[in-house]
Protein backbone atom coordinates (compact mmCIF):
# COMPACT_ATOMS: atom_id res chain seq x y z
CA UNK A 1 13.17 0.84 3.83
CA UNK A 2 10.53 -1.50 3.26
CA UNK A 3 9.45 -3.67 -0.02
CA UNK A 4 9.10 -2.59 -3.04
CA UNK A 5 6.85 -2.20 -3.76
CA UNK A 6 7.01 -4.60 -4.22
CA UNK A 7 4.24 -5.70 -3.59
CA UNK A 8 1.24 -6.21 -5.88
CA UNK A 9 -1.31 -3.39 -4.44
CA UNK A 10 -4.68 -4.83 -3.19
CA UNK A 11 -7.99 -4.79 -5.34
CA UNK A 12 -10.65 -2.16 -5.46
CA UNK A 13 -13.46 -2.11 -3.51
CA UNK A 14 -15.87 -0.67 -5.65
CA UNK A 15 -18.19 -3.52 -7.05
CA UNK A 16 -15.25 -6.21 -6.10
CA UNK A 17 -16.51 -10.20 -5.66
CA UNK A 18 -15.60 -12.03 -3.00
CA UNK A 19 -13.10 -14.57 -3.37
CA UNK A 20 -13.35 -17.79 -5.20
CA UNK A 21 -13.42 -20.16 -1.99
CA UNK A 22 -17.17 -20.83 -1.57
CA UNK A 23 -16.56 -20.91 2.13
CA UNK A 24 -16.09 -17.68 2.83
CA UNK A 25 -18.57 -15.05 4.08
CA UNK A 26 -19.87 -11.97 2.97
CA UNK A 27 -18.94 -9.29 4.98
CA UNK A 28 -21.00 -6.05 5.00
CA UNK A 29 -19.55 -3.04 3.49
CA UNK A 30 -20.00 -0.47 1.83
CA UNK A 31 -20.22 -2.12 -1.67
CA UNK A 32 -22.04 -5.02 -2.39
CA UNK A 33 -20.47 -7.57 -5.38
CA UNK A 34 -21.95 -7.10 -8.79
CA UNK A 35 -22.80 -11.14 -8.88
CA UNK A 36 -24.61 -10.86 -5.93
CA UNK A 37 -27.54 -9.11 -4.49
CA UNK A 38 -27.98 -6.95 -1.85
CA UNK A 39 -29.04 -8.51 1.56
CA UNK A 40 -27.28 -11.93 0.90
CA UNK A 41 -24.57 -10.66 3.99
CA UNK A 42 -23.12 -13.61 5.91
CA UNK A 43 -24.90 -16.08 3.84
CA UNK A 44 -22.30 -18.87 2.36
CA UNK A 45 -21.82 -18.59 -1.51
CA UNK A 46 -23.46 -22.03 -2.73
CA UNK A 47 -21.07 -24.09 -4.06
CA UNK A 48 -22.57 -24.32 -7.61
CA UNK A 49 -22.13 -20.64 -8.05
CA UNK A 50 -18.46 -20.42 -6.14
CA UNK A 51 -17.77 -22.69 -8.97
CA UNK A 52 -19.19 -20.10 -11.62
CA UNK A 53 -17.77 -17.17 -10.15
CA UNK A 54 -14.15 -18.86 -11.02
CA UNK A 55 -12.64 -15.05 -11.55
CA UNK A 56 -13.83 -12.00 -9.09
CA UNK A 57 -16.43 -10.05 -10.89
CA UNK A 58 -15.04 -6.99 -12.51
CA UNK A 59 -13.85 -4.12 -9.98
CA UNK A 60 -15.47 -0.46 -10.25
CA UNK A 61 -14.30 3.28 -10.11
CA UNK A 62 -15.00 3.20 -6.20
CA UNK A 63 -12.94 0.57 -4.75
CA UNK A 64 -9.61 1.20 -6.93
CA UNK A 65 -9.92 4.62 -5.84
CA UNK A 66 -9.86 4.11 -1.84
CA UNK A 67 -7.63 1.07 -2.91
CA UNK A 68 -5.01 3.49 -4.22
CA UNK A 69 -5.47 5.71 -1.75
CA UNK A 70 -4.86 3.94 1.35
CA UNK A 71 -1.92 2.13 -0.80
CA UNK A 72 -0.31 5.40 -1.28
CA UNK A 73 -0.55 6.29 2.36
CA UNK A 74 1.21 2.91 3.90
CA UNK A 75 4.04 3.92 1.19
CA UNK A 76 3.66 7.32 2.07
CA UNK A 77 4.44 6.05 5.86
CA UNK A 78 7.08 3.91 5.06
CA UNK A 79 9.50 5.59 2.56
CA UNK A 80 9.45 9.13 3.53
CA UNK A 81 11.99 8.41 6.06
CA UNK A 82 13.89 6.53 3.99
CA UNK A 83 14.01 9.46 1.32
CA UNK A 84 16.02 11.42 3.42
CA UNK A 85 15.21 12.34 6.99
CA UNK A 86 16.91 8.92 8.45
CA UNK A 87 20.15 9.59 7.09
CA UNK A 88 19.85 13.15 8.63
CA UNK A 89 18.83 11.36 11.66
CA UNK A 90 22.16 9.35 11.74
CA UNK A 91 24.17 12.08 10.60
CA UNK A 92 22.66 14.14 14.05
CA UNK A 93 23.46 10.92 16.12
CA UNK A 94 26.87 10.56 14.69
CA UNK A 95 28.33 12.69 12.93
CA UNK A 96 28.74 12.82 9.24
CA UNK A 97 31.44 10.07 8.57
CA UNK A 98 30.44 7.49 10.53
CA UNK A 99 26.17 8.15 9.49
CA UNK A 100 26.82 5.93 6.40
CA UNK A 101 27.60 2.84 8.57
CA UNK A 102 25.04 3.57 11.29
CA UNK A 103 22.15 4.34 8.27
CA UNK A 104 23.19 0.48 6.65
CA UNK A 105 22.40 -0.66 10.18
CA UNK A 106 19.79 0.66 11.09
CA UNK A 107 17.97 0.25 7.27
CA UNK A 108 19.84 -3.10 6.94
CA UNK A 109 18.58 -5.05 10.19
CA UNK A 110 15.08 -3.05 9.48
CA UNK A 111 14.78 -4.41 6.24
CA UNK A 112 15.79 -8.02 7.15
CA UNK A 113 12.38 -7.94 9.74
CA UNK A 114 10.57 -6.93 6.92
CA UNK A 115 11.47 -9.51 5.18
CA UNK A 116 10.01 -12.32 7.41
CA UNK A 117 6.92 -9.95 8.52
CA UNK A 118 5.77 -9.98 5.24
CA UNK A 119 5.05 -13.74 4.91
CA UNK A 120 4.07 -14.40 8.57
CA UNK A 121 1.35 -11.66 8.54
CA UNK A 122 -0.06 -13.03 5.12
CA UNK A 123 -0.49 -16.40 6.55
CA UNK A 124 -1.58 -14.66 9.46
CA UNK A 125 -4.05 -12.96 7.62
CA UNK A 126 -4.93 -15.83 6.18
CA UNK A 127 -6.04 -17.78 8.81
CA UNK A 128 -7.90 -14.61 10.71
CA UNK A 129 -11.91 -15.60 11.94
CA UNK A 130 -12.65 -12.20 13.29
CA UNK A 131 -16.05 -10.82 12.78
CA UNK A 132 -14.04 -7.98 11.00
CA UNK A 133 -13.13 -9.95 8.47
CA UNK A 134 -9.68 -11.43 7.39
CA UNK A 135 -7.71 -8.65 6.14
CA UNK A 136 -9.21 -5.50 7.98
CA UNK A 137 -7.65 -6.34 11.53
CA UNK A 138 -4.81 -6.41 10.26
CA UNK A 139 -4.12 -3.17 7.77
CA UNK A 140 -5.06 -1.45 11.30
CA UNK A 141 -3.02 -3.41 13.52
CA UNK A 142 0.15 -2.67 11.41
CA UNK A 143 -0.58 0.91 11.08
CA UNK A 144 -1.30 1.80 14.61
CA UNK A 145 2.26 -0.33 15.21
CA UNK A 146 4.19 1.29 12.37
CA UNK A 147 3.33 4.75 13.79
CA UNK A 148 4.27 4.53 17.26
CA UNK A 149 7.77 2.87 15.54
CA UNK A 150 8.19 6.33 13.70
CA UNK A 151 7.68 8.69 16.97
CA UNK A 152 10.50 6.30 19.01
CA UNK A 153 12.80 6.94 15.62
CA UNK A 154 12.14 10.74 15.63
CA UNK A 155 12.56 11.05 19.53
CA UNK A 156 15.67 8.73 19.77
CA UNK A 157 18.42 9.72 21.81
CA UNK A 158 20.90 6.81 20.18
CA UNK A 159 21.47 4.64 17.60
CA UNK A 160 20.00 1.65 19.24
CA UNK A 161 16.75 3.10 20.07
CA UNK A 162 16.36 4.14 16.63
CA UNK A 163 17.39 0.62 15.59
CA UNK A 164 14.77 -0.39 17.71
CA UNK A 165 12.34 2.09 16.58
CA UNK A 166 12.79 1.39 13.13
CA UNK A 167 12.22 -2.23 13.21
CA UNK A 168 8.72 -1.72 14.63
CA UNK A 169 8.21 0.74 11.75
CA UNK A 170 9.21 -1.80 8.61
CA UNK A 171 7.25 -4.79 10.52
CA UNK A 172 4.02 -3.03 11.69
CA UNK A 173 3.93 -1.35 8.36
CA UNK A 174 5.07 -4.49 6.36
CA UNK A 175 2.16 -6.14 8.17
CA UNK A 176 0.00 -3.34 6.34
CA UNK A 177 1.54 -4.20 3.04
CA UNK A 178 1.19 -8.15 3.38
CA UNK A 179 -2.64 -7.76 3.43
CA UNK A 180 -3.22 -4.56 0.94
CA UNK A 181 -1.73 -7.11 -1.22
CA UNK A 182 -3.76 -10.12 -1.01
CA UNK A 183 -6.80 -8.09 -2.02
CA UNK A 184 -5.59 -7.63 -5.09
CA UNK A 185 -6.09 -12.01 -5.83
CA UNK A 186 -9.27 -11.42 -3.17
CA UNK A 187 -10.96 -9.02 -5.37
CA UNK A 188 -9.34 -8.06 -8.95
CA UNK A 189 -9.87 -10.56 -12.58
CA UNK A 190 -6.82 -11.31 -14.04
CA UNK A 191 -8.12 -9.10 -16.76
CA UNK A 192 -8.24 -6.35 -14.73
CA UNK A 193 -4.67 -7.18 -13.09
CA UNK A 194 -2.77 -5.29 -15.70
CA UNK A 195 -5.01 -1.97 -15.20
CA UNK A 196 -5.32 -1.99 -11.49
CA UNK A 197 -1.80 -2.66 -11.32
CA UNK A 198 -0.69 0.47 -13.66
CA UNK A 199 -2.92 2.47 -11.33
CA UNK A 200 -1.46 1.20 -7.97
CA UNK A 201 1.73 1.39 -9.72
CA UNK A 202 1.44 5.19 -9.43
CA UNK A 203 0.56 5.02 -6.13
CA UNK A 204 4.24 5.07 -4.72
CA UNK A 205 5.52 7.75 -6.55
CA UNK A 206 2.83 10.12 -5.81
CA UNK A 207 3.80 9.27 -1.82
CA UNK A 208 7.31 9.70 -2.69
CA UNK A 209 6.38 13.50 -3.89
CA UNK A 210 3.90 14.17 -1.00
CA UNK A 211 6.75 13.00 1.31
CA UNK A 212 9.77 14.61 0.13
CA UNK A 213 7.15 17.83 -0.09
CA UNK A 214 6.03 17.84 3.51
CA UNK A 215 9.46 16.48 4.71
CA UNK A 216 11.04 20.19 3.30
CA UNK A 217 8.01 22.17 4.99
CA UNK A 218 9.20 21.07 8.12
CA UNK A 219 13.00 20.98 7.91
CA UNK A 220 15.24 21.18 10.20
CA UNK A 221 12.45 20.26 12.84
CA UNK A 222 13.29 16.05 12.33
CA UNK A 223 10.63 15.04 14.89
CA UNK A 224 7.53 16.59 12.72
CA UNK A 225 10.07 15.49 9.75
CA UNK A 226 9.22 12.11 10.84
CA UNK A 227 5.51 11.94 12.08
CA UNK A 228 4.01 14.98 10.31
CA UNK A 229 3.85 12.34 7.12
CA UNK A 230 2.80 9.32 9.15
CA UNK A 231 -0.56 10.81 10.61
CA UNK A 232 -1.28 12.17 7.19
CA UNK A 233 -1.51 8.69 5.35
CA UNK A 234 -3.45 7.56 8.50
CA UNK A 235 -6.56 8.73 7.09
CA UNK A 236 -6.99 6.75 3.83
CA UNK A 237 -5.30 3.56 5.00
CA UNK A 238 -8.03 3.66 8.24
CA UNK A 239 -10.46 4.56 5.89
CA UNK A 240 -10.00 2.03 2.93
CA UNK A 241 -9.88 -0.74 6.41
CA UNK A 242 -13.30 0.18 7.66
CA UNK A 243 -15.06 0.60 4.34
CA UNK A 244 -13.25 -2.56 2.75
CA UNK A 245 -15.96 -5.95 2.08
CA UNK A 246 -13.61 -7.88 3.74
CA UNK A 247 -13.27 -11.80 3.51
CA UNK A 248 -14.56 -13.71 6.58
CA UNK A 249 -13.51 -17.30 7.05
CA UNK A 250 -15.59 -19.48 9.24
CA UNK A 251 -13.37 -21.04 12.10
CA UNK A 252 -14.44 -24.30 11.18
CA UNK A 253 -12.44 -23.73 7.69
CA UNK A 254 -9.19 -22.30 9.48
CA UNK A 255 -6.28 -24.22 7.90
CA UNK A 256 -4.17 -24.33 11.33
CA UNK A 257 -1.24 -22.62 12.42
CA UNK A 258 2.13 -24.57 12.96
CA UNK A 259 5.95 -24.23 12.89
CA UNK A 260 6.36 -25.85 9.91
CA UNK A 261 3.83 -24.05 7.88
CA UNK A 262 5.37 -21.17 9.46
CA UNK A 263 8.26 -22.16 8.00
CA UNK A 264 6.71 -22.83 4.83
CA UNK A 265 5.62 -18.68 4.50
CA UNK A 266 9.14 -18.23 3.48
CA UNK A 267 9.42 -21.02 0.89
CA UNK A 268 7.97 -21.55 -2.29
CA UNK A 269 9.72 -24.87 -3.70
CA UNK A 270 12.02 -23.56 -6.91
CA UNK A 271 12.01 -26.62 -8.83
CA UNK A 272 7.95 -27.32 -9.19
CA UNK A 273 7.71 -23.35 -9.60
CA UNK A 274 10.21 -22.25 -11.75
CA UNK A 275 8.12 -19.29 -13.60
CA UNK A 276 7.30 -18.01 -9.69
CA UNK A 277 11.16 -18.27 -8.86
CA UNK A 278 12.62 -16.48 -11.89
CA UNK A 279 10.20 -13.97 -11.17
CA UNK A 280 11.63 -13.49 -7.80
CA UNK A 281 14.92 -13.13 -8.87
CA UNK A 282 13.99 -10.46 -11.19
CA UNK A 283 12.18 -8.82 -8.90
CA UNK A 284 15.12 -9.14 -6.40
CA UNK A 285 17.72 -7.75 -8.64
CA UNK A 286 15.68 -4.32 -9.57
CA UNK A 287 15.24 -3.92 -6.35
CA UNK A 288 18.78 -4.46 -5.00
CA UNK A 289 19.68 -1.61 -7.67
CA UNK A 290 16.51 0.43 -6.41
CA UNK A 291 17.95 -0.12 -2.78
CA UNK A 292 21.47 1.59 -3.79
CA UNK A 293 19.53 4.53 -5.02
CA UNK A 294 17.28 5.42 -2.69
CA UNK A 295 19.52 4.58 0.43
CA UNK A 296 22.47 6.56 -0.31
CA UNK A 297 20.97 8.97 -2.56
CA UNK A 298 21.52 11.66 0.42
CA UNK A 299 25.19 10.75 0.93
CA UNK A 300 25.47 11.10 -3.14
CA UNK A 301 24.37 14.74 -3.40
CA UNK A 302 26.16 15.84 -0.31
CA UNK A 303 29.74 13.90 -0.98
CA UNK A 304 29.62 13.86 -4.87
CA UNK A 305 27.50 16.65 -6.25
CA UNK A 306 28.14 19.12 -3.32
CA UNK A 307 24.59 19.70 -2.19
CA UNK A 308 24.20 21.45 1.32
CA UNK A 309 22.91 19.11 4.37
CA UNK A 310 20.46 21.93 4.94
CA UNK A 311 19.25 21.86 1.01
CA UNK A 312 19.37 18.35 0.15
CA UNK A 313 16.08 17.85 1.26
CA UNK A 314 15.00 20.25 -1.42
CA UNK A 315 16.85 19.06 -3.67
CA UNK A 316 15.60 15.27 -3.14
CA UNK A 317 12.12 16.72 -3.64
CA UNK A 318 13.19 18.31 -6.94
CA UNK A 319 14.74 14.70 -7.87
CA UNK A 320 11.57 13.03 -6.26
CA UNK A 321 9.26 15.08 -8.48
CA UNK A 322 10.90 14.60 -11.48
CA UNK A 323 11.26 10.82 -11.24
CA UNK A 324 7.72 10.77 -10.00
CA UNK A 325 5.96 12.61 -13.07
CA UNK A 326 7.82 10.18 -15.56
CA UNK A 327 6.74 7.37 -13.55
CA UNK A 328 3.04 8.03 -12.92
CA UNK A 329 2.49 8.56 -16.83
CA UNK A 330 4.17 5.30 -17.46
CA UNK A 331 2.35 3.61 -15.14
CA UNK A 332 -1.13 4.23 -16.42
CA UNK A 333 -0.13 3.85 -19.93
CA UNK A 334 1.89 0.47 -19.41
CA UNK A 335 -0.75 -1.47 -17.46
CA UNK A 336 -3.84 -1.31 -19.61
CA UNK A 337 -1.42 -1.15 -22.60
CA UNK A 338 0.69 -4.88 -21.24
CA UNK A 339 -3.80 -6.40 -20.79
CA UNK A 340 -4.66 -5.12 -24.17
CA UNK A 341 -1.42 -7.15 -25.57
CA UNK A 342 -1.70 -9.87 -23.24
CA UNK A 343 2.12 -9.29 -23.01
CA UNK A 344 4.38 -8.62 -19.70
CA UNK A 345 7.53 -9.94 -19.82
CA UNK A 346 8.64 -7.10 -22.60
CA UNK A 347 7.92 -4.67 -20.23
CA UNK A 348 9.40 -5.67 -17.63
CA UNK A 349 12.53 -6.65 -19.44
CA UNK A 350 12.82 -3.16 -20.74
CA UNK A 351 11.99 -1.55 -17.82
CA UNK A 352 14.80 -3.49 -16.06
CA UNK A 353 17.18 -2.14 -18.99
CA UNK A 354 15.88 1.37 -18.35
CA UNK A 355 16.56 1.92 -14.95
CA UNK A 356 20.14 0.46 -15.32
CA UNK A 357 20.67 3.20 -17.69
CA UNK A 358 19.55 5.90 -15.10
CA UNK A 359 22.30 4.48 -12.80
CA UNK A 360 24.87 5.01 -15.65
CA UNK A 361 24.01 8.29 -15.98
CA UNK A 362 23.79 9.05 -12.39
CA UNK A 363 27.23 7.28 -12.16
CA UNK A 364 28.87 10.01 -14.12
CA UNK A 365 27.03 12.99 -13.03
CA UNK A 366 28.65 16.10 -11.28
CA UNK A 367 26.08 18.52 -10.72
CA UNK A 368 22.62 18.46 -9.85
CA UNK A 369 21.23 18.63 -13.38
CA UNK A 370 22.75 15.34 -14.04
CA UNK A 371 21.42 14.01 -11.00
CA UNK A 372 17.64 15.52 -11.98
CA UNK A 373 18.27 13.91 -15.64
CA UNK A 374 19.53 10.20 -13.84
CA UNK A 375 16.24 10.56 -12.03
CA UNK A 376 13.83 11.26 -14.71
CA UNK A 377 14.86 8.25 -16.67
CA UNK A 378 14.98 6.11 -13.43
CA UNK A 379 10.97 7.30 -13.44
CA UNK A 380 10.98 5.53 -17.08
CA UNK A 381 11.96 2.45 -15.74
CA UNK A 382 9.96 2.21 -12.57
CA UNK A 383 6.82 3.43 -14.37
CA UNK A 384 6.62 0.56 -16.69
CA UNK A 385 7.88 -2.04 -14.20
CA UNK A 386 5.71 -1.14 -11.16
CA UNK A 387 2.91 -1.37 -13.39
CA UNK A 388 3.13 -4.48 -15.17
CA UNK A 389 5.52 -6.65 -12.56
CA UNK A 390 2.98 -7.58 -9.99
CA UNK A 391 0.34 -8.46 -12.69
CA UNK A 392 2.79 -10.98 -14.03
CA UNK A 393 3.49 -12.64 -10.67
CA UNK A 394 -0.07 -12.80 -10.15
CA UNK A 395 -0.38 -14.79 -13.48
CA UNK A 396 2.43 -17.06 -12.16
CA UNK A 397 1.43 -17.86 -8.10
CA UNK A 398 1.93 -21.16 -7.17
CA UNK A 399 -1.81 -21.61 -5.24
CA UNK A 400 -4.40 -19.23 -5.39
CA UNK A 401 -5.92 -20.63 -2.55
CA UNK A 402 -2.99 -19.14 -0.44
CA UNK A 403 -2.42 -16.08 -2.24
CA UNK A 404 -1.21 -14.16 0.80
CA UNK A 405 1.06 -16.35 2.13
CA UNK A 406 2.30 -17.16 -1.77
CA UNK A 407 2.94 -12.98 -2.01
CA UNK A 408 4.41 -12.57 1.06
CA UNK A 409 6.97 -14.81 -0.03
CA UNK A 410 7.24 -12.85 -3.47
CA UNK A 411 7.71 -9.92 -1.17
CA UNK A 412 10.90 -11.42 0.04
CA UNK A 413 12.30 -10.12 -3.16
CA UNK A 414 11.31 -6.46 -2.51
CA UNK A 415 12.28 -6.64 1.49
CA UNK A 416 15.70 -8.69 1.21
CA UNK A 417 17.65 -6.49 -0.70
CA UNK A 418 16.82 -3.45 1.17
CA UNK A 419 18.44 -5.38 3.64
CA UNK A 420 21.36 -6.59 2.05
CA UNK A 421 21.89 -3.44 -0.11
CA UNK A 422 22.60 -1.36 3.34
CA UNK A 423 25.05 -4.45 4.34
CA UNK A 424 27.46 -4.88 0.75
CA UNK A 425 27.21 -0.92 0.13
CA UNK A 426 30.22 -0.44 2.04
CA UNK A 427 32.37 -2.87 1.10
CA UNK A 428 31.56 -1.77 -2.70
CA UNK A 429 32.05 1.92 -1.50
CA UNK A 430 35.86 1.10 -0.29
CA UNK A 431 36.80 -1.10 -3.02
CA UNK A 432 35.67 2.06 -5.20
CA UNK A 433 37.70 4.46 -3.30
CA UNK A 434 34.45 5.73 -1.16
CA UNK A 435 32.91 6.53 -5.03
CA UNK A 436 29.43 6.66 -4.97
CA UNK A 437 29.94 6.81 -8.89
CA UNK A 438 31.12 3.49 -8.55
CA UNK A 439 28.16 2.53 -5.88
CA UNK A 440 25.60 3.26 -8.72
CA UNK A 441 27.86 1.94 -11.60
CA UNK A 442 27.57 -1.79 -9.69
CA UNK A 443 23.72 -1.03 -9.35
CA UNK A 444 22.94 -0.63 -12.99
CA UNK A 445 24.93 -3.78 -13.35
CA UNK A 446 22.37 -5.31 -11.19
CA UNK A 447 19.69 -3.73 -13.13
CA UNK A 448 20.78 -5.70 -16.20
CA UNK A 449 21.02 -8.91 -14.60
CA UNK A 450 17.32 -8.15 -13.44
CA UNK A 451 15.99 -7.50 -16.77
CA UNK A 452 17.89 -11.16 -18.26
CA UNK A 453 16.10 -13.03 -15.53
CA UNK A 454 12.45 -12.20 -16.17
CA UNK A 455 13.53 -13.83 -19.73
CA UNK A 456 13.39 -17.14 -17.88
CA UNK A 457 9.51 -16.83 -17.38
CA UNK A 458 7.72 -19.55 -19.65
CA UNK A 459 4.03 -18.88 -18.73
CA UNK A 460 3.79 -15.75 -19.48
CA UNK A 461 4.39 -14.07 -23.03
């Protein structure tokens, strides 16, 4: 699996201003920025108006709409294995009793490259003097990588070349992710944050339908299982990357490249950025609980409600749809609503609170209805948090000026515990007695402790 989204979603393109350092260049596109005038491409922003333009000019209809789109496709990409057709992978390669271990592998080590892609491709990114700008090279870079991880996973033979396979997937597409997300501080006013963010926030779950859809089109055939989804969200993440005004940083104003600032992608010091690291560990703990979910939902239905291997796809669609419908409606109603009350920490507390609940319930469910009721009220919950989350820890970075690398960091939280979920799910499994009631019981317990952190926040009301 890959972050969470984790990750704030990128800013539109439609009538977006370049960013606040007065050293970078315009880049033609297919948009020019409202404060500026057509023609001015590759021109440096004078200083006295870089220090006008202190917020990006507001963003139009155009860019947030090929923003979401080509955010929906890299999720699109990256979760529709994770949905279901990798643990039917592992069950293929394995055998059904032993798929549970091999799937925390596999997802587990995955994950764990995702975490540290994340923060080396935002610096990366960061740093980038091509003529294509800073972020474009990148988003199609990752891609390109990400799907030629996917085909080795669909045509693997063994465990360890889908291992293999799947680590290419979550770092080539995490690489995608890094830099979607630093257009959002590129591009999007804070006062726009909450509304683009409800917006992107619906971005995932739409994927998450189109996915499961496609993925039952094409069961039991795993390899078109696999890529059939993959080329599809090709075509608005290539597109969004061509037509994007991309940043362009002169050479001359390249911070450089070393170990230790390497090092420094995956640090953000706790103590001078306390707001930034409670935020993390809220974001760390909802996903964690997310993780448990969505990793051994699969197992759940077939060991504990008694789904068919050859239905449970359909049946994760039906879940998948549900959750997804919730979620989207939430999502546009929570981000403008959390910028017109200048509030986020209330809704991401009680979003938190929510989706424990939808654990609970899918802790004690026997039947599929139960499982389709657990999942409507987990769409409550990731509605209103995937909306208003990543505006908040936007409002909290530590620099601006290194807003990628700052992210990618934050996306730690969203690529960690898909690592470390796979890794403690089986020891919680056998101290349960192999109960996957007990699995999801420990995740809403999670879910709590998620919602107290984001109490700790002090900047933000």
């Amino acid at each position: 699996m890959s972050p969470m989204p984790d990750p704030e979603p990128p800013a539109p393109l439609s009538g977006s201003a370049l960013p606040i350092d007065h050293r970078a260049r315009l880049q033609p596109g297919i948009i020019q920025p409202r404060a500026l005038q057509p023609g001015t491409a590759d021109v440096p922003i004078p200083e006295h108006l870089a220090a006008a333009s202190a917020q990006p000019a507001p963003v139009g209809r155009l860019f947030v709409t090929l923003y979401a789109l080509a955010y929906m496709g890299t999720w699109l990409a990256l979760m529709c294995p994770v949905l279901v057709t990798l643990s039917l992978k592992m069950t293929a390669l394995v055998g059904s009793d032993r798929a549970p271990g091999q799937l925390a592998l596999v997802t587990g080590t995955g994950a764990l490259l995702a975490m540290f892609g994340n923060p080396l491709f935002g610096s990366l990114s960061d740093r980038t003097t091509s003529q294509f700008g800073m972020r474009r090279p990148w988003m199609l870079i990752g891609f390109a990588g990400g799907l030629v991880g996917i085909v080795i996973v669909a045509v693997a033979p063994t465990v360890p070349v889908a291992l293999v396979g799947w680590c290419i997937t979550q770092l080539m597409f995490n690489a995608v992710l890094a830099t979607q997300t630093a257009v959002l501080p590129d591009h999007v006013p804070a006062k726009q944050r909450g509304t683009v963010s409800g917006i992107l926030g619906i971005c995932m779950p739409i994927a998450l339908v189109i996915g499961s859809y496609i993925v039952q089109l094409f069961s039991p055939d795993q390899f078109l299982m696999f890529v059939v989804p993959t080329v599809i969200a090709a075509i608005p993440v290539i597109a969004f990357a061509v037509l994007l005004k991309d940043r362009r940083l002169a050479p001359a104003d390249r911070i450089p490249f070393s170990a230790k600032e390497f090092a420094s992608s995956f640090y953000v010091n706790p103590l001078a950025n306390r707001d930034f690291s409670w935020a993390f560990v809220s974001r760390f703990l909802f996903i964690l609980a997310y993780s448990f979910l969505t990793t051994y939902q699969t197992f759940y239905l077939i060991h504990r409600v008694g789904v068919g291997a050859d239905d449970v796809a359909h049946v994760v669609f039906l879940g998948t749809l549900a959750n997804s419908t919730v979620w989207i409606v939430l999502s546009l109603v929570g981000g403008p609503l959390s910028d017109r009350l200048r509030r986020r920490k209330p809704f991401v507390l009680t979003a938190s609170a929510v989706y424990g609940i939808a654990l609970v319930v899918l802790a004690v469910a026997t039947h599929q209805n139960g499982y389709l009721i657990a999942m409507t009220i987990a769409g409550l919950g990731m509605g209103v948090y995937m909306a208003v989350d990543l505006a908040l820890v936007t409002d909290v970075l530590p620099d601006t000026e290194h807003a990628a690398k700052d992210l990618g960091v934050f996306n730690i939280a969203s690529a960690l515990p898909q690592s470390i979920a796979p890794a403690i799910a089986p020891a919680i499994l056998a101290v349960g007695g192999r109960s996957y009631s007990f699995l999801y019981a420990v995740a809403a317990v999670v879910a709590v402790l998620g919602a107290l952190a984001v109490l700790r926040v002090r900047s933000v009301h």
